[in-house]
Protein backbone atom coordinates (compact mmCIF):
# COMPACT_ATOMS: atom_id res chain seq x y z
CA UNK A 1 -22.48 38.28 -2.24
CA UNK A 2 -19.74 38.94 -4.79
CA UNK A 3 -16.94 35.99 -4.58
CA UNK A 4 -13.49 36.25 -5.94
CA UNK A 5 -12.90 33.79 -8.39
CA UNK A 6 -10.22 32.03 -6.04
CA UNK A 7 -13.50 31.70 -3.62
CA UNK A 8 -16.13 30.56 -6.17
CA UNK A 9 -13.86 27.97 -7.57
CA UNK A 10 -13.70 26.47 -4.06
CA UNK A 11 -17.29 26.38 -3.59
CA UNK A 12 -18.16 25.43 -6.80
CA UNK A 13 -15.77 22.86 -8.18
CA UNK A 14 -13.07 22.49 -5.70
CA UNK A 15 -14.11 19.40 -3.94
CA UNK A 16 -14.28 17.75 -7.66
CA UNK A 17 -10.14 18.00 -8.01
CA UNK A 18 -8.89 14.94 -8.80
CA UNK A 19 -6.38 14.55 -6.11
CA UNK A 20 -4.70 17.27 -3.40
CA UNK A 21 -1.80 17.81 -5.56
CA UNK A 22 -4.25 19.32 -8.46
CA UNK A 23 -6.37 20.88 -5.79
CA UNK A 24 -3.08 22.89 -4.47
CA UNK A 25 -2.17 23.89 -7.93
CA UNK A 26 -5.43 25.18 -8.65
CA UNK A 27 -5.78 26.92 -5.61
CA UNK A 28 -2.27 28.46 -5.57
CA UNK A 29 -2.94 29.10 -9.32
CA UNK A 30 -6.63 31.59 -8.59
CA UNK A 31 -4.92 33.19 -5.87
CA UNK A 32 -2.16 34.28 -8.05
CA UNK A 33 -4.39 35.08 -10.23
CA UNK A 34 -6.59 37.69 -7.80
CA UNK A 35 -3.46 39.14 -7.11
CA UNK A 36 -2.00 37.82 -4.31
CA UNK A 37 1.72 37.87 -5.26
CA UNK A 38 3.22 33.71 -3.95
CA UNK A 39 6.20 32.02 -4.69
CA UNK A 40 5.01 28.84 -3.64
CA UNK A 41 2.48 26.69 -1.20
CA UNK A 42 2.41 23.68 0.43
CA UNK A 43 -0.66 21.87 1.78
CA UNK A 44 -0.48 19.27 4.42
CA UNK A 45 -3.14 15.95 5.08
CA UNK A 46 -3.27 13.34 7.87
CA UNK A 47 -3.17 10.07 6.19
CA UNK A 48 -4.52 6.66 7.65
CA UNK A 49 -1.86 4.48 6.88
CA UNK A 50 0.09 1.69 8.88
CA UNK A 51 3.48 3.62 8.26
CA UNK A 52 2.33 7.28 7.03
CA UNK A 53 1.28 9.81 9.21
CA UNK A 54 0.65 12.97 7.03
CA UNK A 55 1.30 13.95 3.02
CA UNK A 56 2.44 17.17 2.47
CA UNK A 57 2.17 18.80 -1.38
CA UNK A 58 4.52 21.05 -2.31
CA UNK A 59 3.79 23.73 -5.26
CA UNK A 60 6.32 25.68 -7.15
CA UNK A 61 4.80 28.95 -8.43
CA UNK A 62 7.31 29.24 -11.03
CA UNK A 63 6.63 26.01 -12.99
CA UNK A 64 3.40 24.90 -11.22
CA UNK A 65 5.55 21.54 -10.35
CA UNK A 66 4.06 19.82 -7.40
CA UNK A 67 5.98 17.60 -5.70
CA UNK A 68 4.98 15.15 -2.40
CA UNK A 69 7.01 14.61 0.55
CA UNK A 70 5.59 12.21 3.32
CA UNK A 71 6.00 11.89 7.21
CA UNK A 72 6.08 8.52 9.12
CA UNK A 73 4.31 7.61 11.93
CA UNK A 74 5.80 7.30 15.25
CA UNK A 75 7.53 4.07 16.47
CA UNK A 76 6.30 3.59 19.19
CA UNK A 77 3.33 4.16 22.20
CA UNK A 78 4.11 7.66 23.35
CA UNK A 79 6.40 8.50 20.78
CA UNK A 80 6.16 12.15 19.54
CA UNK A 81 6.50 13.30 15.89
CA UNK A 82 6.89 16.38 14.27
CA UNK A 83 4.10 18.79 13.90
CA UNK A 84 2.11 18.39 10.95
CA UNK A 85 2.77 21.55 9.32
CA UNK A 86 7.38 20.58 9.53
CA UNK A 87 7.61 19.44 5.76
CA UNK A 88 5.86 22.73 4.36
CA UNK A 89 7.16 24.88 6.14
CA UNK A 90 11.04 23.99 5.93
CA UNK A 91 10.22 23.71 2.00
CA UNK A 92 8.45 26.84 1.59
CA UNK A 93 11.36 28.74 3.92
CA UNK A 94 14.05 27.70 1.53
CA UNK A 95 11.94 28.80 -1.62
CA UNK A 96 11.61 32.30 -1.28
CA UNK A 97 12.41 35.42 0.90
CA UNK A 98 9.14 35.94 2.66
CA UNK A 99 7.66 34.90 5.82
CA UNK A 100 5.38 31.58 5.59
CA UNK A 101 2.09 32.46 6.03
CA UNK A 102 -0.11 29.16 7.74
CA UNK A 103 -3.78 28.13 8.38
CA UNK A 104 -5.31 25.22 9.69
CA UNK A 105 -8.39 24.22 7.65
CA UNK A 106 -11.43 23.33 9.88
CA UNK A 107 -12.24 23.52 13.44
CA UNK A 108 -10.98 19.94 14.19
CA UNK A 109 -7.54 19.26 15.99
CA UNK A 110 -4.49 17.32 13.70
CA UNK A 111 -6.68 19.26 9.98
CA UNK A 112 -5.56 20.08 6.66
CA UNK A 113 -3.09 23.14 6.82
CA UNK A 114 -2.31 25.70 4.31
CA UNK A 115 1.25 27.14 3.84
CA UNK A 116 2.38 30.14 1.30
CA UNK A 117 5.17 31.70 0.78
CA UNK A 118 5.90 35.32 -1.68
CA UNK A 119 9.09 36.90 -2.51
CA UNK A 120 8.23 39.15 0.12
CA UNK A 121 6.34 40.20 3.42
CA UNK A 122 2.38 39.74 2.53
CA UNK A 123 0.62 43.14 3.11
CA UNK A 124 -2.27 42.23 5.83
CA UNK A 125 -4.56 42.44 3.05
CA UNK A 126 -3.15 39.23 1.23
CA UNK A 127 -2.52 37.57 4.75
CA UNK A 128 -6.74 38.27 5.16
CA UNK A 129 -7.33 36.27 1.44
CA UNK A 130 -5.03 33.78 2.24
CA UNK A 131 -6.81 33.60 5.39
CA UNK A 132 -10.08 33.58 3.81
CA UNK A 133 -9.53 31.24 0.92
CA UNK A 134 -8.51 28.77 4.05
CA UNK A 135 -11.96 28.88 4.92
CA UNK A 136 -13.70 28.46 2.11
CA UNK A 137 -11.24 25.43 1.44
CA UNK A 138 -12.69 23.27 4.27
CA UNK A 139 -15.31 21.90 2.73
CA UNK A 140 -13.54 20.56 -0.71
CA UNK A 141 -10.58 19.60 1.66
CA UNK A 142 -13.15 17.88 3.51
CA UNK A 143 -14.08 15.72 0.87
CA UNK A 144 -10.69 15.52 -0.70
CA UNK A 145 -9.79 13.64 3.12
CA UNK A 146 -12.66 11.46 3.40
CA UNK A 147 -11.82 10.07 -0.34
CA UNK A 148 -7.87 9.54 0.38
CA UNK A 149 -9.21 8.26 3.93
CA UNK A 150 -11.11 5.70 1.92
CA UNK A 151 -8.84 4.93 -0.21
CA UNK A 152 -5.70 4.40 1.91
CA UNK A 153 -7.62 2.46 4.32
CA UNK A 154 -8.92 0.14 1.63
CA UNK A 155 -5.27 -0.09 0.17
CA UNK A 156 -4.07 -1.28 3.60
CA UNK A 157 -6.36 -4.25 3.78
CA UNK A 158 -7.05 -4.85 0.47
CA UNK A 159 -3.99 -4.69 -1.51
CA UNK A 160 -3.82 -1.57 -4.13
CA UNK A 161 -5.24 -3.52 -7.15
CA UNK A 162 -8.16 -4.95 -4.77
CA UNK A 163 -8.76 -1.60 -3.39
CA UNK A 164 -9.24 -0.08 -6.82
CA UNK A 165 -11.34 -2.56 -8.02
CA UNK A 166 -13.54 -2.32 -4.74
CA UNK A 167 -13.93 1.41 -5.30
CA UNK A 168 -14.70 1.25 -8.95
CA UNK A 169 -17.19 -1.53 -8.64
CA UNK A 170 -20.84 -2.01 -6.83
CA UNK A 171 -21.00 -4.01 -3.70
CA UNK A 172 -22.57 -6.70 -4.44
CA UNK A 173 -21.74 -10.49 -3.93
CA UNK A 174 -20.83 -12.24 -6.86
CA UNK A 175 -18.89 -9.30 -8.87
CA UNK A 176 -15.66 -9.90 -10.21
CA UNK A 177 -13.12 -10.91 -13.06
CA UNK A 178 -11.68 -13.62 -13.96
CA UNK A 179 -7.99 -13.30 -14.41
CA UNK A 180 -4.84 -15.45 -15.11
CA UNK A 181 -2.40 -14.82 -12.33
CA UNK A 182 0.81 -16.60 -10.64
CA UNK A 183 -0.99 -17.62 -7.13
CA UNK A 184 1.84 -17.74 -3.96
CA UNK A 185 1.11 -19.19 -1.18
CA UNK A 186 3.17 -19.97 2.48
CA UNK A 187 2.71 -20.01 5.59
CA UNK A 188 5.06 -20.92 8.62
CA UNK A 189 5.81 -24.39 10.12
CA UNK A 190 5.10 -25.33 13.61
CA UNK A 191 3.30 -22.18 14.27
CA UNK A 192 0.33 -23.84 16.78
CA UNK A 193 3.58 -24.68 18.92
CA UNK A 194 5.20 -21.19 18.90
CA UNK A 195 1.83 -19.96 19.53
CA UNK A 196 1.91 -22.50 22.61
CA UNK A 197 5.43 -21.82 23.83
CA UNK A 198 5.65 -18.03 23.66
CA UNK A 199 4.20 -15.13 24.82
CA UNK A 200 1.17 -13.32 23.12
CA UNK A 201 3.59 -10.53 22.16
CA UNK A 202 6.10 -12.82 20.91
CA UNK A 203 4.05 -14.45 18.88
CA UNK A 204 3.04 -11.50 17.11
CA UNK A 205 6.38 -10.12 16.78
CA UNK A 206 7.52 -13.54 15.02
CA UNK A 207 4.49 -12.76 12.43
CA UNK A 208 5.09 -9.53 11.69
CA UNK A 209 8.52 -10.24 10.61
CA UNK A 210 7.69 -13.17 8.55
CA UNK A 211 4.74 -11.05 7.05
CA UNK A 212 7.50 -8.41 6.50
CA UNK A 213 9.70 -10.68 4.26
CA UNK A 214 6.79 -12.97 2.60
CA UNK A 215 4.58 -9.36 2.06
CA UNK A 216 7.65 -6.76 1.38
CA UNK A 217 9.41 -9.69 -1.11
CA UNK A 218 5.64 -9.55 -3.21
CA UNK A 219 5.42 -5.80 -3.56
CA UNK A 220 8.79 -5.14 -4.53
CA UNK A 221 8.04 -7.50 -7.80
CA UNK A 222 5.22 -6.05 -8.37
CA UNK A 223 2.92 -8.89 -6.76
CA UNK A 224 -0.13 -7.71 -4.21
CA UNK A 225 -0.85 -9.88 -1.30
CA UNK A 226 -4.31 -10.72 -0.80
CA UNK A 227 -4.68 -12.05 2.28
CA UNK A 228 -3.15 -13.06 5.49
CA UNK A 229 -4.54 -16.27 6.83
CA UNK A 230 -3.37 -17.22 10.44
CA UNK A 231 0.46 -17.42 9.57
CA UNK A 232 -0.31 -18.07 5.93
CA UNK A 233 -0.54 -15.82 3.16
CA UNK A 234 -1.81 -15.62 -0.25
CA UNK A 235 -0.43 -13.28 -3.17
CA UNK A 236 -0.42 -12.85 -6.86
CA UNK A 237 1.22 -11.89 -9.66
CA UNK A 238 -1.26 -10.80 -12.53
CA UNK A 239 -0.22 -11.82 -15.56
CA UNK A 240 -0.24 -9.44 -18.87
CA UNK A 241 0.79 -10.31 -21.95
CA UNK A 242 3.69 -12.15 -21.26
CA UNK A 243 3.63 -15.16 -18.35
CA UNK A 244 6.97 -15.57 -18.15
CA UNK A 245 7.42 -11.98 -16.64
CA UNK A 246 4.96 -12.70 -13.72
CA UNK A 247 6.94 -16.33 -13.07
CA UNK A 248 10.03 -15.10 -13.22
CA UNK A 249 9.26 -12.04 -10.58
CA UNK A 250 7.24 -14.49 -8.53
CA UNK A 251 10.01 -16.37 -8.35
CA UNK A 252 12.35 -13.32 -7.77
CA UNK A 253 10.00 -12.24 -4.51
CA UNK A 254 10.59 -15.94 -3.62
CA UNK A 255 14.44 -15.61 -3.62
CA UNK A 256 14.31 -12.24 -1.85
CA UNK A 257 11.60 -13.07 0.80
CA UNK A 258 14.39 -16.39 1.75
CA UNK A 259 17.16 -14.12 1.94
CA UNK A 260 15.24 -11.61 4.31
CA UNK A 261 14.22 -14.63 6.46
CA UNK A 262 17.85 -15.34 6.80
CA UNK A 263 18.58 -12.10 8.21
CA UNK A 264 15.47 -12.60 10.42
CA UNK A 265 16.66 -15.86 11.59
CA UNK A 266 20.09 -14.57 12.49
CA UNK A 267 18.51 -11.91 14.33
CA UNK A 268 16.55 -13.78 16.92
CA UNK A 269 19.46 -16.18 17.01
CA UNK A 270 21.19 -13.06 18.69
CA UNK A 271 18.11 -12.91 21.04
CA UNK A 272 17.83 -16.43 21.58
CA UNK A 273 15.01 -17.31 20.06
CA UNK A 274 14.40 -20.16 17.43
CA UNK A 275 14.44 -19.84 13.60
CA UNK A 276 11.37 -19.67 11.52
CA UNK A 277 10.69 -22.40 9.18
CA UNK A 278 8.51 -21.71 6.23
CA UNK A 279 7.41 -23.30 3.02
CA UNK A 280 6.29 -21.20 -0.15
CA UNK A 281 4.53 -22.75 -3.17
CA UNK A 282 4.49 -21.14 -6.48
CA UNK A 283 1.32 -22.14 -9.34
CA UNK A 284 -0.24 -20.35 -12.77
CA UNK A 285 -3.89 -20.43 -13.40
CA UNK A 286 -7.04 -18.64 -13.13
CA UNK A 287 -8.55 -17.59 -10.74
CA UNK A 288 -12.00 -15.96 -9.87
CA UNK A 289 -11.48 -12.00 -8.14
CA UNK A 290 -13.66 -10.51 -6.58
CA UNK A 291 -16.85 -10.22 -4.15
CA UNK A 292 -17.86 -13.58 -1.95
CA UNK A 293 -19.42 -13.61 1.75
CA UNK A 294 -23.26 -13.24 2.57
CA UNK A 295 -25.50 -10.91 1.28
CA UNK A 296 -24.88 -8.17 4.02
CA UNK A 297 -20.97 -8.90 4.45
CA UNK A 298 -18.49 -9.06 1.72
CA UNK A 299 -15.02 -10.58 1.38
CA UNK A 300 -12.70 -9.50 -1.73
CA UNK A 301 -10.17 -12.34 -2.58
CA UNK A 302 -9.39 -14.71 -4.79
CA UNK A 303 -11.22 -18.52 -5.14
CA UNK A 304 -10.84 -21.11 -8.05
CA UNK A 305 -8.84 -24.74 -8.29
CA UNK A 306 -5.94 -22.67 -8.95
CA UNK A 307 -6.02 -21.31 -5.69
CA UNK A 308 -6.81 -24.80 -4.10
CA UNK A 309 -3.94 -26.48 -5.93
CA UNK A 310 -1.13 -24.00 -4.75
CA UNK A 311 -2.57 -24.74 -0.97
CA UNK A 312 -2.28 -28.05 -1.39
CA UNK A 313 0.98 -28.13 -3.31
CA UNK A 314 2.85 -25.65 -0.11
CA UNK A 315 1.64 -28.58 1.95
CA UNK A 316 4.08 -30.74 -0.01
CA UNK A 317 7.31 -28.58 1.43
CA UNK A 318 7.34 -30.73 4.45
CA UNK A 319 7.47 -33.98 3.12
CA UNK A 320 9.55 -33.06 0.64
CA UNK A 321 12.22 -31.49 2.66
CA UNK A 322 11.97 -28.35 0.39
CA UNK A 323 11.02 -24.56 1.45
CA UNK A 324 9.69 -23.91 -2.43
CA UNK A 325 7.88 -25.87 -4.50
CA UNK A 326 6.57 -25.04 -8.05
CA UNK A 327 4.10 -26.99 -9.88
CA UNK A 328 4.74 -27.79 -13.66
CA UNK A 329 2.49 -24.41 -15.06
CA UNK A 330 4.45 -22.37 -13.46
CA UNK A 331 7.64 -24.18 -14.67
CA UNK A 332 6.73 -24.15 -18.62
CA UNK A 333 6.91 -20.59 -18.36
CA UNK A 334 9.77 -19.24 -16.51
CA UNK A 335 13.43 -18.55 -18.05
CA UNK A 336 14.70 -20.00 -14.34
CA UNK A 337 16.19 -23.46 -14.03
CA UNK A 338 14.14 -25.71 -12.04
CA UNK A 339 15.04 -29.02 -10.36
CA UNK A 340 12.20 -31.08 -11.14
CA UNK A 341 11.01 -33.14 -8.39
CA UNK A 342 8.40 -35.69 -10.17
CA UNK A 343 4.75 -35.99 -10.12
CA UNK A 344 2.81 -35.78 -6.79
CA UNK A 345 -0.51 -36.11 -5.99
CA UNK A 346 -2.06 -33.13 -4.29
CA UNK A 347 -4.83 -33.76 -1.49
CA UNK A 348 -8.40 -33.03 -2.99
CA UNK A 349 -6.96 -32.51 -6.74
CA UNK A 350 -8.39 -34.77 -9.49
CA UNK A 351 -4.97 -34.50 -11.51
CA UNK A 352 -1.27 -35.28 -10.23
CA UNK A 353 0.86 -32.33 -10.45
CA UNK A 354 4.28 -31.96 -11.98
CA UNK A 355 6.40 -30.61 -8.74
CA UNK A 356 10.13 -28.38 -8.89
CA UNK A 357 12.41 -26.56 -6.60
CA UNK A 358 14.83 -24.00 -6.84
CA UNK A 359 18.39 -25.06 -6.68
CA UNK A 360 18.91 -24.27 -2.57
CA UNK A 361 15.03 -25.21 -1.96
């Protein structure tokens, strides 16, 4: 059987594209190539994500510039979205004066689909290879899915560092790095008694918007949470070359995540419900990252005194009357004032620790 070479590039070397965006360029590329006369294409995933429903690439013909646009999930049970193929289409409309020519890859409900556009009308016989490469494109787009699925899904409880490092590495306990980081850790106060008092749903509303503020301050300085524990979480801030960058955003996702449990606060004040307390500590050391659990069932995280000490130090925000504390590493480093607060001994740590605040902590 005699392929075109739009059709033995897909069964040959298509599923090794790096990513969809190359694989649409490639494809759009070969068919232009063949003869088939487009303007542009778009190509269109389901994505596993908490928040993203479906990816859509977008190719320009003219300059081979692909560009992403994304649609979110629904908000709610029952809510309806648009239909997957929305973001192509409107794109590919607006690009040239032809009719958009569509396929759904694969036999499975909610697939991949194709879009192309030309300047003009397609003649049935480019509508049939445009058909035809669809086909031939399930099986790379097939394995294109089932690597983003991976990926996304590891990215969502991992972290995207952790979820790299997963993928790159052999599962096996006891593989990892050693790195210096800035270790955060908080949790909310008089959580076993909210738990108590409220409602399962309640409770799990008050969560996600504390996660929200702790977990959306850390990303936006370019920290990664690592885990949520209960009501506590634990994040760091890898440091590079220079510590003082990592303190100084750590401390900047610390300042940000307050201010966004203000508006919180003042939110379910409006609904009559009580404020949420929290306490944040802030420390700089190494720690150990990677694989721990049993043979059979690993655990990627973080483990090390460092780790321990920052616990133990966020434990100290009560006593102290202080939402954030910093210990004395983190404190040598960082271009921020500090109010020191004296040395403290931490619960289970051989050496006192130096202790500060922020100005309003």
């Amino acid at each position: 059987m005699q392929l075109s070479s739009t059709l033995a590039w897909l069964v040959d070397a298509a599923s090794a594209s790096p990513g969809a965006d190359r694989f649409l360029a490639e494809l759009g590329t070969r068919l232009i190539a063949d003869g088939v006369p487009l303007a542009g294409g778009a190509l269109t995933l389901a994505v596993p994500h908490p928040i993203i429903a479906r990816r859509t690439w977008l190719w320009r013909a003219g300059n081979g510039e692909v560009i992403e646009a994304v649609g979110f999930a629904p908000a709610g049970f029952g809510s309806v979205g648009s239909s997957p193929g929305d973001a192509g289409r409107s794109w590919l409309t607006g690009l040239a004066g032809g009719i958009v020519h569509e396929d759904s890859v694969g036999a499975g409900e909610g697939g991949p689909v194709l879009g192309w556009i030309a300047p003009r009308r397609f003649t049935e016989a480019e509508a049939n290879r445009l058909r035809e490469a669809a086909r031939f494109a399930a099986a790379p787009l097939a394995v294109l899915s089932a690597r983003a699925t991976l990926s996304a899904a590891l990215e969502a409880y991992l972290g995207r560092r952790s979820a790299a490092r997963v993928l790159a590495g052999p599962l096996r306990r006891e593989v990892g790095e050693t790195i210096r980081a800035v270790l955060l850790y908080g949790d909310l106060r008089s959580f076993t008694a909210l738990s108590e008092a409220e409602p399962p749903a309640a409770v799990i509303a008050a969560l996600g918007g504390w996660f929200d503020c702790i977990g959306g301050a850390v990303h936006a300085f370019g920290g990664e949470v690592l885990k949520f524990i209960g009501d506590g979480v634990l994040a760091i801030f890898p440091v590079g070359d220079k510590p003082r960058e990592a303190c100084d955003a750590a401390l900047r996702a610390v300042a940000s995540a307050k201010a966004g449990m203000a508006h919180l606060d003042t939110s379910r004040r409006e609904q009559g419900l009580p404020p949420l307390s929290f306490g944040v500590a802030l420390h700089l050391g190494e720690i150990l990252w990677g694989n721990v659990g049993a043979a059979d069932r690993l655990d990627f995280t973080a483990i090390g005194p460092a780790v321990n000490l920052v616990s133990r130090l966020e434990g100290l925000c009560r006593p102290l009357g202080c939402t954030v504390l910093i210990s004395g590493a983190v404190a040598a480093e960082t271009s921020v004032t500090l109010i020191p607060l004296g040395t403290h001994a931490l619960r289970g740590i051989a050496s006192p620790c130096a202790v500060y605040t922020v100005s309003d902590g």
